[in-house]
C-alpha atoms as a PDB file:
ATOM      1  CA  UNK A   1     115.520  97.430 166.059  1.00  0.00           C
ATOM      2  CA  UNK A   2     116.219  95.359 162.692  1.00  0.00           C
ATOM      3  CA  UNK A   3     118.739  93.703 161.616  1.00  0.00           C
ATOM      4  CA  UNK A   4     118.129  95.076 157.934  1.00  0.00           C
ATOM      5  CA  UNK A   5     115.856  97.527 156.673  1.00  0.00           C
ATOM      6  CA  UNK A   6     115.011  96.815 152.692  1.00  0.00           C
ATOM      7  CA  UNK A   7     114.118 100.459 150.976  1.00  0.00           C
ATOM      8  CA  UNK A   8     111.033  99.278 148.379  1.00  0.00           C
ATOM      9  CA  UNK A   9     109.224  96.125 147.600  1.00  0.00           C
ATOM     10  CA  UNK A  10     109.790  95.902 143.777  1.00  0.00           C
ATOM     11  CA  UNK A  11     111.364  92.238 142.415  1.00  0.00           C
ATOM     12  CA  UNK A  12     115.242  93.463 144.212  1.00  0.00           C
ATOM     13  CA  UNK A  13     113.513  94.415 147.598  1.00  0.00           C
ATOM     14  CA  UNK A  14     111.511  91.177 147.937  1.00  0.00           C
ATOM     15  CA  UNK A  15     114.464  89.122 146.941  1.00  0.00           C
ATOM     16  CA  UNK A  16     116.439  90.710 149.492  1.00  0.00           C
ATOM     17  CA  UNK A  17     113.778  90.200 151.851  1.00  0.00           C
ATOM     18  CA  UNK A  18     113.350  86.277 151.743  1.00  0.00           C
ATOM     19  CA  UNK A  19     117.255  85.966 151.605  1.00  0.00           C
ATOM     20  CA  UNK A  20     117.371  88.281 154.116  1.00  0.00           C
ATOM     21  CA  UNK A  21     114.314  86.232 156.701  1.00  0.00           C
ATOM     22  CA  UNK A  22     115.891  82.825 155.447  1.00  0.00           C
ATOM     23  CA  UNK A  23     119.398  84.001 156.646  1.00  0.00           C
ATOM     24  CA  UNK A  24     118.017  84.711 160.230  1.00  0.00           C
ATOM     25  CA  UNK A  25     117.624  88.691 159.839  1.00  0.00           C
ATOM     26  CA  UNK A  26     114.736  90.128 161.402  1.00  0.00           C
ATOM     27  CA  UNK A  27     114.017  92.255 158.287  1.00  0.00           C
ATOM     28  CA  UNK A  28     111.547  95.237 157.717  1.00  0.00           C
ATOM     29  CA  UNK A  29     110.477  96.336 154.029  1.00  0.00           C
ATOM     30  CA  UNK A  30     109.536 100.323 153.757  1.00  0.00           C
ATOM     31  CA  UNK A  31     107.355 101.077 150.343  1.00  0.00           C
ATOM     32  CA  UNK A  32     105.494 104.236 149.599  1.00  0.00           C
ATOM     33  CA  UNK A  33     103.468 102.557 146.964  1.00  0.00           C
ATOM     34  CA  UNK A  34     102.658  99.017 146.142  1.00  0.00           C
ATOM     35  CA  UNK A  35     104.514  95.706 146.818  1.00  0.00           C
ATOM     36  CA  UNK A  36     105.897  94.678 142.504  1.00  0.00           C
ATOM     37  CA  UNK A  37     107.076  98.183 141.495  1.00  0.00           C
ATOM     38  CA  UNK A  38     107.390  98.848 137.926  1.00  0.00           C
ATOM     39  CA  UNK A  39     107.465  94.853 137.427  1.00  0.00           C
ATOM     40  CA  UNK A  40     103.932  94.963 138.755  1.00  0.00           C
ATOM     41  CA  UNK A  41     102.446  97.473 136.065  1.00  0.00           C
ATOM     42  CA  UNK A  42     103.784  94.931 133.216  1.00  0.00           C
ATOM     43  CA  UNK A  43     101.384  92.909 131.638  1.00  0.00           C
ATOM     44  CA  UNK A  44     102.867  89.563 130.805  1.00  0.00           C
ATOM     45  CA  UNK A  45     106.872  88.690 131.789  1.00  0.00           C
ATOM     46  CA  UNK A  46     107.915  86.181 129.418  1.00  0.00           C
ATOM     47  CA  UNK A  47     111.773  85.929 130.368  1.00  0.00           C
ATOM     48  CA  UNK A  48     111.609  85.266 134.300  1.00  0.00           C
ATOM     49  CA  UNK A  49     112.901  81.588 134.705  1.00  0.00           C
ATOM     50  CA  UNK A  50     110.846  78.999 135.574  1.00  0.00           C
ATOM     51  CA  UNK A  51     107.519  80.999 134.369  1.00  0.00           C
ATOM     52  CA  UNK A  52     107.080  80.278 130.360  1.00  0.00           C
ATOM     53  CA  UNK A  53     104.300  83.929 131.001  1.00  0.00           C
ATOM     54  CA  UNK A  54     103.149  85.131 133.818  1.00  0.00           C
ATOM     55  CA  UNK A  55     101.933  88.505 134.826  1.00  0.00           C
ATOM     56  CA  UNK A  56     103.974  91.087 136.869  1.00  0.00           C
ATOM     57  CA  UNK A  57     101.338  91.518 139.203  1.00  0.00           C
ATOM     58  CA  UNK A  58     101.257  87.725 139.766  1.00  0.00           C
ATOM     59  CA  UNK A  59     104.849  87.656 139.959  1.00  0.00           C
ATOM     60  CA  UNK A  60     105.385  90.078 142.554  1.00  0.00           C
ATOM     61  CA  UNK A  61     102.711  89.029 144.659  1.00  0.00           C
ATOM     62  CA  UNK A  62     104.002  85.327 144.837  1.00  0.00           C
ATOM     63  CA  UNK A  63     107.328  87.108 146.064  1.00  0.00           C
ATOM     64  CA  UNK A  64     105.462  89.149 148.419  1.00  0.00           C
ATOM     65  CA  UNK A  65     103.577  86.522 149.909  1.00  0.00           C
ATOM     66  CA  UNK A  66     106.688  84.378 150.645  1.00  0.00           C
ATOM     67  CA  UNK A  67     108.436  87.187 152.433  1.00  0.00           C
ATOM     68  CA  UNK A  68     105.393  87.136 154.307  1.00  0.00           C
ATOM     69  CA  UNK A  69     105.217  83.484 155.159  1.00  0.00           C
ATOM     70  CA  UNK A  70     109.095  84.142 156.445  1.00  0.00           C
ATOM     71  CA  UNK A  71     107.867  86.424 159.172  1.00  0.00           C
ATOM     72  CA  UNK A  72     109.358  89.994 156.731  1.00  0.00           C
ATOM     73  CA  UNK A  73     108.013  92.990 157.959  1.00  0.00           C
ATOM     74  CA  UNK A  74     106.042  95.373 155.520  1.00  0.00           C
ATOM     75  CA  UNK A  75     105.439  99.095 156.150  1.00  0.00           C
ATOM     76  CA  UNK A  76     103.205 101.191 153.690  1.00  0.00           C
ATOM     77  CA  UNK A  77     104.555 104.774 153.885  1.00  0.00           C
ATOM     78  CA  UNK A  78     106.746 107.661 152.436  1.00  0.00           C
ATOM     79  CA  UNK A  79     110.298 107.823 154.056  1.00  0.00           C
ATOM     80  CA  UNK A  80     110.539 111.367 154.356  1.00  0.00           C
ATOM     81  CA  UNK A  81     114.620 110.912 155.772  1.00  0.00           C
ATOM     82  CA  UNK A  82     117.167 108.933 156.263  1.00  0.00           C
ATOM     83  CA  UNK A  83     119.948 108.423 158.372  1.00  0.00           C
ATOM     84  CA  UNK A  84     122.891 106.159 156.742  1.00  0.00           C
ATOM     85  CA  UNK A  85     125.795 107.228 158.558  1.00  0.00           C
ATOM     86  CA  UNK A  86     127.296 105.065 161.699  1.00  0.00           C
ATOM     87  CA  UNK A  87     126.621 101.990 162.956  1.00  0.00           C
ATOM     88  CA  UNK A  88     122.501 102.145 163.189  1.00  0.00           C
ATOM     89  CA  UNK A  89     120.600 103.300 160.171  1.00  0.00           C
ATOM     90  CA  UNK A  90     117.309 104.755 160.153  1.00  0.00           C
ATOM     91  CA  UNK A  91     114.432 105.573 158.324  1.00  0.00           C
ATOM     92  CA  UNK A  92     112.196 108.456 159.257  1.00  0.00           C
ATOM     93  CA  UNK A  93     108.334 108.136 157.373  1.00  0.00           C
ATOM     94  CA  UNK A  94     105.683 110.416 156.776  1.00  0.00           C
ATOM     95  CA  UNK A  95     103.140 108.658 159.629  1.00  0.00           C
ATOM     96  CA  UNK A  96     104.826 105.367 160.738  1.00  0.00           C
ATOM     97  CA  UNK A  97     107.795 106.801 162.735  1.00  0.00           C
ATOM     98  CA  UNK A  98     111.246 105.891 162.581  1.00  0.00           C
ATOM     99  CA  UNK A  99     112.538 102.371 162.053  1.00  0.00           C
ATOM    100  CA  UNK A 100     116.239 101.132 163.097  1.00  0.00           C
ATOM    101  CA  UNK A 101     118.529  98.876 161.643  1.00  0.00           C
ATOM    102  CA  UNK A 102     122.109  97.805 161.994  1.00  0.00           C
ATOM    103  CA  UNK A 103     122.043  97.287 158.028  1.00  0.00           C
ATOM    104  CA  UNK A 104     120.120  98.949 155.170  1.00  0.00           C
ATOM    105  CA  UNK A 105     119.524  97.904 151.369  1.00  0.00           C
ATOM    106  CA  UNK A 106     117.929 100.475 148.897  1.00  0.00           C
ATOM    107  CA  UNK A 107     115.948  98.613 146.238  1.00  0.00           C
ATOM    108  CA  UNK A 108     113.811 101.708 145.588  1.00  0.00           C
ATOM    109  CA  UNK A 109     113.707 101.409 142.004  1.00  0.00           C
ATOM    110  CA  UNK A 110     113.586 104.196 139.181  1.00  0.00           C
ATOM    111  CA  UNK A 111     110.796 105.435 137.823  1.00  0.00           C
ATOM    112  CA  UNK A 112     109.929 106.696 134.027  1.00  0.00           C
ATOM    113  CA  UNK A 113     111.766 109.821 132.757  1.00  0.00           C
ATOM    114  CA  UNK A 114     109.140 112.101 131.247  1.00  0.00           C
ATOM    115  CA  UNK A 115     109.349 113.728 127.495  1.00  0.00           C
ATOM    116  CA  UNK A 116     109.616 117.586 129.241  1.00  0.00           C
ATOM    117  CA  UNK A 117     107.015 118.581 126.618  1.00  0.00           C
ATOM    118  CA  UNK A 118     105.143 122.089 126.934  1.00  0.00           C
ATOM    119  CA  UNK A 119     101.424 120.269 128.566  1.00  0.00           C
ATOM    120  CA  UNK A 120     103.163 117.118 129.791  1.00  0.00           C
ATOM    121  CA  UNK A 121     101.826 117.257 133.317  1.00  0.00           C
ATOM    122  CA  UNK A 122      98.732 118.899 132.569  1.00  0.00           C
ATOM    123  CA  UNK A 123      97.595 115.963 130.070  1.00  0.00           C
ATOM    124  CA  UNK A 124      98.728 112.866 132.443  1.00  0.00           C
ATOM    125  CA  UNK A 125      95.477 111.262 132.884  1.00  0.00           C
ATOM    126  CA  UNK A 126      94.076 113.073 129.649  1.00  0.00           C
ATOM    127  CA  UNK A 127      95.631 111.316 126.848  1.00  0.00           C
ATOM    128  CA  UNK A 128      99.442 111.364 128.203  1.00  0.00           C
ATOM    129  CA  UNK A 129     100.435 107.760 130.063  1.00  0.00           C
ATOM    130  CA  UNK A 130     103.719 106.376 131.575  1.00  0.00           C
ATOM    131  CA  UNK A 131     101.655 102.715 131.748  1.00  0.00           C
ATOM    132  CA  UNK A 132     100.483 100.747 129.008  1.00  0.00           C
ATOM    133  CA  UNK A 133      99.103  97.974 131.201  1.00  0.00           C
ATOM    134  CA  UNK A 134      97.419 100.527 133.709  1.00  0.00           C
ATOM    135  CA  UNK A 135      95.697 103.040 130.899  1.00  0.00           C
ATOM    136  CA  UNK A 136      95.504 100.793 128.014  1.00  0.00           C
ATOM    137  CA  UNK A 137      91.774  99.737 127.996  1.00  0.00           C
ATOM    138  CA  UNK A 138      90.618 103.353 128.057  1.00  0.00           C
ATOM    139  CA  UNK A 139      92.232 103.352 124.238  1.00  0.00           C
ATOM    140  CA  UNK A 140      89.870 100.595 122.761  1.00  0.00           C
ATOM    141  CA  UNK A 141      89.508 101.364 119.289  1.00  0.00           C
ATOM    142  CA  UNK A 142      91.661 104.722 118.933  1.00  0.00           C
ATOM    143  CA  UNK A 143      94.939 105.990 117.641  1.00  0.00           C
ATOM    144  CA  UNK A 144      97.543 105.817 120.186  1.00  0.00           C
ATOM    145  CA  UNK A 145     101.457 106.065 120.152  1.00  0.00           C
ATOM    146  CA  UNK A 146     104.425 104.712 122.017  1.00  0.00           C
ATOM    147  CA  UNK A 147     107.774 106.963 122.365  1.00  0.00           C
ATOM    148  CA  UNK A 148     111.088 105.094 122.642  1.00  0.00           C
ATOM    149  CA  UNK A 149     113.129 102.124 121.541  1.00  0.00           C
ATOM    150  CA  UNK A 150     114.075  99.707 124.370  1.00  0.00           C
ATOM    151  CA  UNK A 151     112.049  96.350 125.398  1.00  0.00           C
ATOM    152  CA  UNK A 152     109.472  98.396 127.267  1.00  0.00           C
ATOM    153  CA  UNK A 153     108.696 100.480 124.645  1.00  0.00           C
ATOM    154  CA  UNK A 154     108.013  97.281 122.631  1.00  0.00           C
ATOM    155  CA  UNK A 155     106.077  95.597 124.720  1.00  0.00           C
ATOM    156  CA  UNK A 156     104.172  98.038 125.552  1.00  0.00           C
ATOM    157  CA  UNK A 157     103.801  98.344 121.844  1.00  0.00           C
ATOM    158  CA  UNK A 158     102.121  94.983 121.610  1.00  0.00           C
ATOM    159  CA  UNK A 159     100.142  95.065 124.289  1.00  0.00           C
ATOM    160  CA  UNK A 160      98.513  98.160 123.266  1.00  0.00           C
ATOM    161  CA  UNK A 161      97.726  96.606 119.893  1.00  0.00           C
ATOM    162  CA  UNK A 162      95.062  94.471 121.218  1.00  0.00           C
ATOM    163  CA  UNK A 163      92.906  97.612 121.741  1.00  0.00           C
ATOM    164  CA  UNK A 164      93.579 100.400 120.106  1.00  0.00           C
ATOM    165  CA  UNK A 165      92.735 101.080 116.106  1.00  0.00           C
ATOM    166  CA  UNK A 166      96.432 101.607 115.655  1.00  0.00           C
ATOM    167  CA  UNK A 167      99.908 102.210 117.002  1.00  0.00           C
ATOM    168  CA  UNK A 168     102.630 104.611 116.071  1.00  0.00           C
ATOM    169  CA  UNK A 169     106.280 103.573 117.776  1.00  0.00           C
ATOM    170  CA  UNK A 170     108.191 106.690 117.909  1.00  0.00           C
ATOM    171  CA  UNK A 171     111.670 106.346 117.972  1.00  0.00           C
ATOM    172  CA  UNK A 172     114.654 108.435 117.484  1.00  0.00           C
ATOM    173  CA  UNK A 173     117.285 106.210 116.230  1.00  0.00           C
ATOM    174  CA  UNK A 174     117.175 103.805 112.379  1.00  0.00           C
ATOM    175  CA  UNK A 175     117.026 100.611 114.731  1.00  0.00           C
ATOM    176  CA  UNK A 176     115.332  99.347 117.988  1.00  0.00           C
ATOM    177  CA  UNK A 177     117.178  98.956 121.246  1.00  0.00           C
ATOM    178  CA  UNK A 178     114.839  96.354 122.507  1.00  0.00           C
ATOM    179  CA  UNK A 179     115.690  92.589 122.193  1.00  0.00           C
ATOM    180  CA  UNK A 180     116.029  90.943 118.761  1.00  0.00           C
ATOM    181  CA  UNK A 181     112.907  88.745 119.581  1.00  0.00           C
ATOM    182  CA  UNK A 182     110.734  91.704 120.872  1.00  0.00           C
ATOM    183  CA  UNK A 183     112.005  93.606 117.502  1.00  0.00           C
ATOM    184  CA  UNK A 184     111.160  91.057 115.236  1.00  0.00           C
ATOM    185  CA  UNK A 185     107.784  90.536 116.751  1.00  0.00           C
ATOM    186  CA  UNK A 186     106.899  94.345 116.635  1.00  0.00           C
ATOM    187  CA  UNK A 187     107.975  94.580 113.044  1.00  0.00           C
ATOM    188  CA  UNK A 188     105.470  92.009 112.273  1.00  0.00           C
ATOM    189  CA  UNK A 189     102.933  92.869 114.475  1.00  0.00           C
ATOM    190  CA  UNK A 190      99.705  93.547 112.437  1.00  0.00           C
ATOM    191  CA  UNK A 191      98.227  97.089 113.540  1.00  0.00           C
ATOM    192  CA  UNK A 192     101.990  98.398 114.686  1.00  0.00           C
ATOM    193  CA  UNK A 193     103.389 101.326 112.654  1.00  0.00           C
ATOM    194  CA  UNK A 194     107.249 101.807 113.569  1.00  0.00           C
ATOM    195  CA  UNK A 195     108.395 106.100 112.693  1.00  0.00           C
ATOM    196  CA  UNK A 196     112.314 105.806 112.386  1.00  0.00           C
ATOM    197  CA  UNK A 197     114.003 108.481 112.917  1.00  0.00           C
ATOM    198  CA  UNK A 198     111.602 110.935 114.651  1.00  0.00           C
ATOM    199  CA  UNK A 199     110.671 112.278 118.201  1.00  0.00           C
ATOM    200  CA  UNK A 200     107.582 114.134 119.088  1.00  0.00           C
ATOM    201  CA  UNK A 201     108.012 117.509 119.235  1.00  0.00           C
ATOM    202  CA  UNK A 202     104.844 118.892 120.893  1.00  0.00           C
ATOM    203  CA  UNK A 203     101.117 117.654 122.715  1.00  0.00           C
ATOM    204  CA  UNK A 204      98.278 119.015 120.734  1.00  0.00           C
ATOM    205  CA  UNK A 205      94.707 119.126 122.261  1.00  0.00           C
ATOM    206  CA  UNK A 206      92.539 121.275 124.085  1.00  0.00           C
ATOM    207  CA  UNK A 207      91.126 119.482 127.334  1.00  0.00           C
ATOM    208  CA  UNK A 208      92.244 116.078 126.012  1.00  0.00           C
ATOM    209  CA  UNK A 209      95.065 114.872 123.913  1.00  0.00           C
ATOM    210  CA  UNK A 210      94.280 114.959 119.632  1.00  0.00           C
ATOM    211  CA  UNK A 211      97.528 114.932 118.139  1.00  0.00           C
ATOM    212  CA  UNK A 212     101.384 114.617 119.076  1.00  0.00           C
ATOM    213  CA  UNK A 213     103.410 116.815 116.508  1.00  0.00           C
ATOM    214  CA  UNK A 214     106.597 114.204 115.223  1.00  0.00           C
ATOM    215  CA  UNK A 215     109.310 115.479 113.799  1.00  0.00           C
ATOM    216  CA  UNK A 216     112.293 113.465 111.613  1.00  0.00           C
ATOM    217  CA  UNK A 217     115.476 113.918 113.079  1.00  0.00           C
ATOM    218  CA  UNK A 218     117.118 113.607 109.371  1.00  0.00           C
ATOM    219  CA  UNK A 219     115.021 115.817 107.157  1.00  0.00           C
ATOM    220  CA  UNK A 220     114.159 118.535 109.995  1.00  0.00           C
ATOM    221  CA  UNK A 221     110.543 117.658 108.525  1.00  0.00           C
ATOM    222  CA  UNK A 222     107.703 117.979 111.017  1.00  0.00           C
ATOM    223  CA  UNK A 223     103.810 116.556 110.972  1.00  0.00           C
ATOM    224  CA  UNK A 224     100.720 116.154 112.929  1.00  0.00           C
ATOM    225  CA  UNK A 225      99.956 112.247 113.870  1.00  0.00           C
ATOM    226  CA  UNK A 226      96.294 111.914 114.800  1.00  0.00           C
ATOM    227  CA  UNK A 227      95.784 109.857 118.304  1.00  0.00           C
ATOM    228  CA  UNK A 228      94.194 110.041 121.617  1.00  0.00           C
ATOM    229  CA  UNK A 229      96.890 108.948 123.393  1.00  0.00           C
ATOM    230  CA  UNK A 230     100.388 108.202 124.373  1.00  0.00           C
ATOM    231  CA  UNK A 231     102.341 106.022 126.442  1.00  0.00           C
ATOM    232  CA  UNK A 232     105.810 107.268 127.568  1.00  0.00           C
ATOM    233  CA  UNK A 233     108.395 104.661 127.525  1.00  0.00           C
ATOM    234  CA  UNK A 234     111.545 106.978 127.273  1.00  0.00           C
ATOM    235  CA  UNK A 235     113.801 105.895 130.109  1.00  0.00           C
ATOM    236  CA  UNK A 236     114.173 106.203 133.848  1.00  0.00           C
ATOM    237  CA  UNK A 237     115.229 108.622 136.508  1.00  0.00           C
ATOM    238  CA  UNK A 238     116.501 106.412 139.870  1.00  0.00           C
ATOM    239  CA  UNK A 239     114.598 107.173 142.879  1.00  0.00           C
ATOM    240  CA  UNK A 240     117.667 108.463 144.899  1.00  0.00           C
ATOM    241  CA  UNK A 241     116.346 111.902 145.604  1.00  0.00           C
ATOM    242  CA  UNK A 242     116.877 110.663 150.054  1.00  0.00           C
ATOM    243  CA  UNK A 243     120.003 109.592 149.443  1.00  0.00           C
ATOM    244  CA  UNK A 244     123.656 110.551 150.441  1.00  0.00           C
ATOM    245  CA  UNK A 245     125.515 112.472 146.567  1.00  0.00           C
ATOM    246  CA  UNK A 246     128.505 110.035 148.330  1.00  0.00           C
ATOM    247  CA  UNK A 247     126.641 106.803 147.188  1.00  0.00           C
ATOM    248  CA  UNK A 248     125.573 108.288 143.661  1.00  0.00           C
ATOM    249  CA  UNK A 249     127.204 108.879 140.068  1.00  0.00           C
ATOM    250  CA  UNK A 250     126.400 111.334 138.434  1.00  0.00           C
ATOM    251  CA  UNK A 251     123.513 110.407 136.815  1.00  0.00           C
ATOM    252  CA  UNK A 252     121.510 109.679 140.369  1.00  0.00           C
ATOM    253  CA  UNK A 253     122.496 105.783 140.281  1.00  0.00           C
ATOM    254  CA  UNK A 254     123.877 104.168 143.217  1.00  0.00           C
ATOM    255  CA  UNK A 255     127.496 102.744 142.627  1.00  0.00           C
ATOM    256  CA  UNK A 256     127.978  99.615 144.219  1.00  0.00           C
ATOM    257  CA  UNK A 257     131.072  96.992 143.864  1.00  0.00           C
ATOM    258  CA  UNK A 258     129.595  93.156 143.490  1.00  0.00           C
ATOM    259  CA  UNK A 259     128.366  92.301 146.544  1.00  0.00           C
ATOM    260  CA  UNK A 260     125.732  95.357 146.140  1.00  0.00           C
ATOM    261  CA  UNK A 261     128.004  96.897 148.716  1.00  0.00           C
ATOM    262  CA  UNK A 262     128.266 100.900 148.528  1.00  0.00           C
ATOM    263  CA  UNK A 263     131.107 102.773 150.133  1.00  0.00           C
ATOM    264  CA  UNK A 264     128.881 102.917 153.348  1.00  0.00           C
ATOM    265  CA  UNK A 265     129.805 100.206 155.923  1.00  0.00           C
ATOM    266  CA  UNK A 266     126.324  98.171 156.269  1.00  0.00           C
ATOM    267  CA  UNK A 267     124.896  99.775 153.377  1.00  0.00           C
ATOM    268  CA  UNK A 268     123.888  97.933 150.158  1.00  0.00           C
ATOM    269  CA  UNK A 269     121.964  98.744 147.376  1.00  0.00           C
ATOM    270  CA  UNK A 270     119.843  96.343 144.727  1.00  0.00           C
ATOM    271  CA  UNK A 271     117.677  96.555 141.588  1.00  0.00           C
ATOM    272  CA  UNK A 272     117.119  99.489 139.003  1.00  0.00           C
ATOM    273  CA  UNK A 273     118.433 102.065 141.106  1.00  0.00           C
ATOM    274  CA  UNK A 274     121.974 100.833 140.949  1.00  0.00           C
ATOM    275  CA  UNK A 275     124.695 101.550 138.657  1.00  0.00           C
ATOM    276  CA  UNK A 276     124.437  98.958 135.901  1.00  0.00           C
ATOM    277  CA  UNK A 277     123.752  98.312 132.440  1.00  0.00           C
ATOM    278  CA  UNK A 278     120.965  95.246 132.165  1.00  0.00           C
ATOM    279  CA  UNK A 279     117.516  96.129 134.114  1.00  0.00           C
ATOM    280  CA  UNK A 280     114.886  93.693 134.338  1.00  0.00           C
ATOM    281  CA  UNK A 281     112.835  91.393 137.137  1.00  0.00           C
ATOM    282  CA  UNK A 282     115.559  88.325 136.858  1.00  0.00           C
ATOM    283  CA  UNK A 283     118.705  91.052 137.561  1.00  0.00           C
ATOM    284  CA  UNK A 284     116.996  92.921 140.476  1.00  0.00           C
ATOM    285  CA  UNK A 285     116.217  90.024 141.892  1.00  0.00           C
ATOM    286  CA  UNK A 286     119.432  88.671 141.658  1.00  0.00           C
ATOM    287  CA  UNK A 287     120.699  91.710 142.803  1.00  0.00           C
ATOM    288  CA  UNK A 288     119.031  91.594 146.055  1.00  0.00           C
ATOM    289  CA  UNK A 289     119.608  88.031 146.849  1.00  0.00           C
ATOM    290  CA  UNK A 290     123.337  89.253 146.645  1.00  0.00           C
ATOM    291  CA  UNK A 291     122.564  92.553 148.710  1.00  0.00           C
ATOM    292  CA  UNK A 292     120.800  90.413 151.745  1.00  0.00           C
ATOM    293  CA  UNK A 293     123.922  87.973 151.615  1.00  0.00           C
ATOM    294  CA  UNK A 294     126.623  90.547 152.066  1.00  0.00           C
ATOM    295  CA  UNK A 295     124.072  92.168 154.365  1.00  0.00           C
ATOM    296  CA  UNK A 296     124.613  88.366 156.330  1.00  0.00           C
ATOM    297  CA  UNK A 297     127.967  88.434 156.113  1.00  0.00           C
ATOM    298  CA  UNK A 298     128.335  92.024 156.933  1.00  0.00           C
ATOM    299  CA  UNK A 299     126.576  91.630 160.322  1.00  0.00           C
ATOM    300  CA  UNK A 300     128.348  88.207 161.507  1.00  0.00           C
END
């Protein structure tokens, strides 16, 4: 039996867990993946305070390690159900078993919301990329592009410029969504071709990815744009498929008032897959130092 079981390890997770230890919980943290989350597959953070750049990866794992030093439990698997309701929660994985807690915080992150082009699927791995920082290297020296506006569409942007030939951002709007710094630095970055306006319309290729057909939302005009790859960066879908439609809004977020609290006694929630309109590594964290806190309170 815990006193709080943390749902992922991303930045809001591992937050939650050293408040969480430090406050006397005995705390376990379920993750189907890898400790970091999406903050792990970024290549350089340059906005987390106290780090001028640092990697996600490295980030992450300095936050893992100190939940570890704290005596936090960590437990590789898939929850396949949970149990939210009353005064113990559980969560039932695919080959663990079932853990126990008298409090629960979901940090499970969202993850990135495909194009739902005709040969999506089939091409992952084959030209078509959610991760710039994972698949970029394989790209040395070729065409790629970049679909979307915000900050991780940007950066991925940049990084990808230091190996491929050339890169296309693709987005759909006159004007970026990402941060005026990141925009002005794209705009200026040699090797970075910004398309206004346009989307991409289909995935052309026979075994492997050749061409990504862009069309310009004004004009209705449509053309062929000659790469070998592309890198999704489009969005997010929360990872709330487990849990309770009472929690959610109607876009799959989890509504919470301040203190990360949902409308579940002893049930909190922290990180990208909460309602809320800034995501990044210094909000989720503070997000589940908040979650753990109320978690405290909660249980005393």
């Amino acid at each position: 039996m815990y006193d709080v079981i943390i749902l992922g390890a991303g930045p809001a997770g591992l937050t939650a867990g050293i408040y969480a230890a430090r406050g006397g919980l005995k705390t376990v943290v379920v993750e189907r993946k890898a400790a970091g989350g999406q903050a792990a597959l970024t290549a350089e953070i340059e906005n987390y305070p106290g780090f001028k750049n640092i990697s996600g990866f490295e980030l992450a794992s300095l936050m893992q390690a100190q939940c570890e030093e704290l005596g936090v439990d960590f437990v590789y698997d898939t929850p396949e159900c949970l149990s939210l309701d009353g005064e113990i929660k559980s969560v039932e994985t695919a080959y663990s078993g079932t853990f126990e807690g008298r409090t629960a915080i979901i940090a499970t992150g969202a993850s990135p919301r495909p194009l739902g082009l005709p040969r999506e699927t089939e091409l992952i791995g084959s030209g078509v990329s959610y991760c710039a920082t994972c698949d970029g290297a394989f790209f040395k020296g070729k065409p790629v592009a970049v679909v979307g506006g915000g900050n991780t569409a940007v950066e991925d942007a940049l990084y990808l410029a230091n190996f491929a030939s050339e890169v296309y951002l693709i987005h759909r709007r006159d004007a970026l969504r990402a941060s005026a710094l990141l925009a002005d630095k794209v705009k200026n970055a040699k090797g970075v071709t910004i398309l206004w306006d346009s989307v991409v319309t289909a995935l052309n290729g026979d075994n492997r990815l050749s061409s990504v057909t862009v069309k310009n939302v004004k004009t209705q005009s449509e053309r062929d744009l000659a790469v070998n790859g592309i890198f999704i960066a489009a969005g997010q879908t929360p990872a709330s498929e487990l849990l309770p439609a009472e929690i959610l809004d109607d876009k799959g977020y989890v509504v919470t008032d301040a203190n990360m609290a949902t409308c579940i006694a002893g049930v909190f929630a922290a990180g990208d897959v909460r309602q809320k309109e800034l995501r990044q590594v210094v909000t989720a964290a503070a997000d589940g130092a908040i979650a753990a806190d109320s978690a405290i309170k909660y249980l005393s």
